[in-house]
Structure formats: C-alpha cells, structure tokens
Protein backbone atom coordinates (compact mmCIF):
# COMPACT_ATOMS: atom_id res chain seq x y z
CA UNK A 1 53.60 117.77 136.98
CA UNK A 2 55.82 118.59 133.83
CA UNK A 3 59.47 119.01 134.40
CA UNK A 4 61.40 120.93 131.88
CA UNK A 5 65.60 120.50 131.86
CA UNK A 6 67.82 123.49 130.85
CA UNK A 7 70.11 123.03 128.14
CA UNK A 8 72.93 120.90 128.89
CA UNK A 9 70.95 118.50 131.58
CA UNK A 10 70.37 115.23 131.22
CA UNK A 11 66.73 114.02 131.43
CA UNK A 12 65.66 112.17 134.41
CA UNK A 13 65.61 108.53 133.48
CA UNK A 14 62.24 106.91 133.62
CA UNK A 15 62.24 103.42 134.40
CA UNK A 16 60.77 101.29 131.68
CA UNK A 17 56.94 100.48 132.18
CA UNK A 18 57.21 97.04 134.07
CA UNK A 19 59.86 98.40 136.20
CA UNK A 20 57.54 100.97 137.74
CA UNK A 21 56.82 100.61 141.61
CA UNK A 22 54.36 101.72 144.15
CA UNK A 23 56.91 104.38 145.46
CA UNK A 24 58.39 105.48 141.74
CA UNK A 25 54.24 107.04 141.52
CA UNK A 26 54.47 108.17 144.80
CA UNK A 27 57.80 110.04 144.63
CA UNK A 28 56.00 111.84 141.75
CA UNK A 29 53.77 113.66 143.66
CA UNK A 30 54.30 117.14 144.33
CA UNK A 31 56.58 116.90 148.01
CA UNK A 32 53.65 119.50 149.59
CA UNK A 33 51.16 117.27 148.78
CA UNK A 34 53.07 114.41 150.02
CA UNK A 35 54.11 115.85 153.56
CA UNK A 36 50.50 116.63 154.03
CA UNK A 37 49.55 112.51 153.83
CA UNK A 38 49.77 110.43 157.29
CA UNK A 39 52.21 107.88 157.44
CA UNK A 40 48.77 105.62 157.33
CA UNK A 41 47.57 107.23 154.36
CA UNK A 42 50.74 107.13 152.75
CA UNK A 43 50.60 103.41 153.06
CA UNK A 44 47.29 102.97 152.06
CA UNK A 45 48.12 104.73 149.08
CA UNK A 46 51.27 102.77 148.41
CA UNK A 47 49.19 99.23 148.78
CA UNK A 48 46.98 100.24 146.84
CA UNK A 49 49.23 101.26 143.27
CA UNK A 50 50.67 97.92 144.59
CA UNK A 51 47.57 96.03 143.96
CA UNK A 52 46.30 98.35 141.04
CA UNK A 53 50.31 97.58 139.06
CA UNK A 54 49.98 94.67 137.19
CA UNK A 55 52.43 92.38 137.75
CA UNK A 56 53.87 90.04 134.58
CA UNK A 57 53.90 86.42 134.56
CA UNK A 58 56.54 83.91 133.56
CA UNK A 59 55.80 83.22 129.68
CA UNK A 60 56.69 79.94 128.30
CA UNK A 61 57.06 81.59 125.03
CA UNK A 62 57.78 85.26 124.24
CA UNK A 63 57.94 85.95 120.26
CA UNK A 64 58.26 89.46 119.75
CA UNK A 65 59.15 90.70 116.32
CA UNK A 66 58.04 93.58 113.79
CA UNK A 67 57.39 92.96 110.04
CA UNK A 68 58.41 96.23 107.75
CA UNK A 69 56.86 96.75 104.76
CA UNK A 70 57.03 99.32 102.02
CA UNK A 71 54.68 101.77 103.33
CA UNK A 72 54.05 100.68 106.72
CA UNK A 73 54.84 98.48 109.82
CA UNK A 74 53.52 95.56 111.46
CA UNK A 75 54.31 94.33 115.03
CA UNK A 76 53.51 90.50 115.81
CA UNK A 77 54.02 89.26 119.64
CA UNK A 78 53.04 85.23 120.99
CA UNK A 79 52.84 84.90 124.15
CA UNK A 80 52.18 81.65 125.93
CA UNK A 81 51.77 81.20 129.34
CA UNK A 82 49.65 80.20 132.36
CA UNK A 83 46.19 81.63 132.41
CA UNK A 84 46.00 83.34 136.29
CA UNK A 85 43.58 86.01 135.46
CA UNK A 86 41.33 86.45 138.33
CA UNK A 87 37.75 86.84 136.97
CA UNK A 88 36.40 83.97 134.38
CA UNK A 89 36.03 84.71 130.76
CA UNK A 90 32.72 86.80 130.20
CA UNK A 91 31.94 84.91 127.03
CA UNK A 92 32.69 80.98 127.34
CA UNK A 93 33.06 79.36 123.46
CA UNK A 94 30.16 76.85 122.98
CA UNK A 95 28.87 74.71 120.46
CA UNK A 96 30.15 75.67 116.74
CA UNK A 97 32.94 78.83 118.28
CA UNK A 98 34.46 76.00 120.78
CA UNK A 99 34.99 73.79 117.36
CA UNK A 100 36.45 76.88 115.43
CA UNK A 101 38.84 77.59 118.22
CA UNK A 102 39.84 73.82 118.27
CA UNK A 103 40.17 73.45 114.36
CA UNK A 104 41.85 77.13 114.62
CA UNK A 105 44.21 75.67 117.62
CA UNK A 106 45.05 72.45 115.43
CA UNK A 107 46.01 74.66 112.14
CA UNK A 108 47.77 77.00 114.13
CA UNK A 109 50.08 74.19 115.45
CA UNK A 110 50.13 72.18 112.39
CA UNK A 111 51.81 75.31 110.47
CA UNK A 112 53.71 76.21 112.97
CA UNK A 113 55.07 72.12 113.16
CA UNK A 114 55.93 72.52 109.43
CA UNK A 115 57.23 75.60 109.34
CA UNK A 116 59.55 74.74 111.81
CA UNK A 117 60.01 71.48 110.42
CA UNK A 118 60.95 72.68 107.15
CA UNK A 119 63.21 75.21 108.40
CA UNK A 120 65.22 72.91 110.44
CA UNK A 121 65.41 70.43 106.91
CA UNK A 122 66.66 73.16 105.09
CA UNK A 123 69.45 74.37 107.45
CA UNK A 124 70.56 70.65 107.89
CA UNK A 125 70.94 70.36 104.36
CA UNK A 126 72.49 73.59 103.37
CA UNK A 127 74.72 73.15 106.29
CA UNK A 128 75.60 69.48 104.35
CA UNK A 129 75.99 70.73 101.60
CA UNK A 130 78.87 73.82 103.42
CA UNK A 131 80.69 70.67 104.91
CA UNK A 132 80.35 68.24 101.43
CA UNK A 133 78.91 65.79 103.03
CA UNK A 134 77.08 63.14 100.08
CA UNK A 135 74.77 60.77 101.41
CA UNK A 136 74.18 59.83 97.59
CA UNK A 137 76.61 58.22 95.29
CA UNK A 138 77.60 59.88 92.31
CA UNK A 139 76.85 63.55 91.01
CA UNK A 140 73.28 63.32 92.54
CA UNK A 141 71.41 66.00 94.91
CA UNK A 142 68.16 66.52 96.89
CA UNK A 143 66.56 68.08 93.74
CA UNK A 144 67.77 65.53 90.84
CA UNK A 145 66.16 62.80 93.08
CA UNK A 146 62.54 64.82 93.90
CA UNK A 147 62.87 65.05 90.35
CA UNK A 148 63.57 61.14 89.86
CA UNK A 149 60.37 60.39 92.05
CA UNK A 150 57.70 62.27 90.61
CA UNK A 151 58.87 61.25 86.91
C-alpha cells in the first residue's frame, strides 16, 4: 500500500525501525482486509509480528561512528553485549581458528589499551601545559627529556 500526500501535507511520520510494534504493521493493512480478520485471528497475527520483531538488548558498549574519506565513506559500529541468541553457533572455532580468535581478541584489546592510554597521556599533558603547570625545573619539557634519554 503506497500513500501519496498532496502538496502542502505533511508526510505521515514513520517511527524509526526499533520503534516499530506489532500493531504499527497491523494498522498498515488495508482497513477491509482488517475488518474481515476475527478478533482471534487478529491476535494471532499480532503475537506473532511480536515474536517475529526482534527485540534489542542492553549493550555494554555502543561505538557508532562514520569515517569520510575523499571519495567515499566508511561506517564502523562496536557493539558489546550479552550473547542471548537462541540457537548455538553453527560453526564452533577449534584447534588453530579458536587460537586466532584468542591472539585476535588479545591484539584487539592491547591496541585499544594503548590507544586509549595514549590519548588520555596526551590530553593530561596538553591540558598541563594550558594551566603552566612544570613538574620539571628549569626551561625543560616532555620532548627535551625523551630526547635526554635516548642520547
């Protein structure tokens, strides 16, 4: 069913994906079609788009960001959350998979640690250096003493 608006409407608003209920499908059917339905059927219909809708989970994390580039566009998204899928994993890692996943965990986690690390280090300093705070006597900075060490 395609509705068309006349110039000067306003289009019906459409509720964003995960917002969609049993009864948002059912009020789209055609109103002849719907009188025709039992009250029974009509519930049997509406549990079942309530079982077939899938419902979110709480995330622990939810990193959703987009990378532009020149020509195109990226999208990245990390999720982390409880697993409460229903059915087991078809395909179970074993042997030399189960110890890529683990070394490609450990990396993963070890990057992100530094990254995050690093990040944090270089706001606290820069954020030092806005208040002129000198944890080093004399004229001497972070860089004249890396400098220092590996001379």
């Amino acid at each position: 069913m395609k509705t068309s608006t006349l110039p000067g409407q306003s289009q019906p608003k459409i509720p964003n994906y995960a917002d969609r209920t049993p009864q948002y499908y059912i009020d789209k059917m055609e109103p002849e079609l719907r009188a025709s339905f039992n009250p029974q059927q009509l519930q049997a219909i509406f549990n079942l788009l309530d079982e077939a809708i899938p419902k979110p989970s709480p995330k622990i994390v939810d990193l959703r960001f987009l990378v532009d580039l020149i020509v195109t566009r990226f999208y990245v998204v990390l999720l982390v959350g409880k697993d409460r899928r229903r059915k087991p994993r078809r395909y179970i890692p074993k042997g030399v998979a189960k110890v890529g996943n683990v070394i490609a965990a450990i990396i993963l986690l070890l990057g992100a640690n530094l990254l995050l690390s690093a990040s944090l280090f270089l706001f606290a300093y820069l954020l030092k250096s806005l208040v002129g705070i000198d944890f080093f006597s004399g004229d001497r900075h972070l860089p004249d003493i890396i400098k220092s060490i590996f001379q």
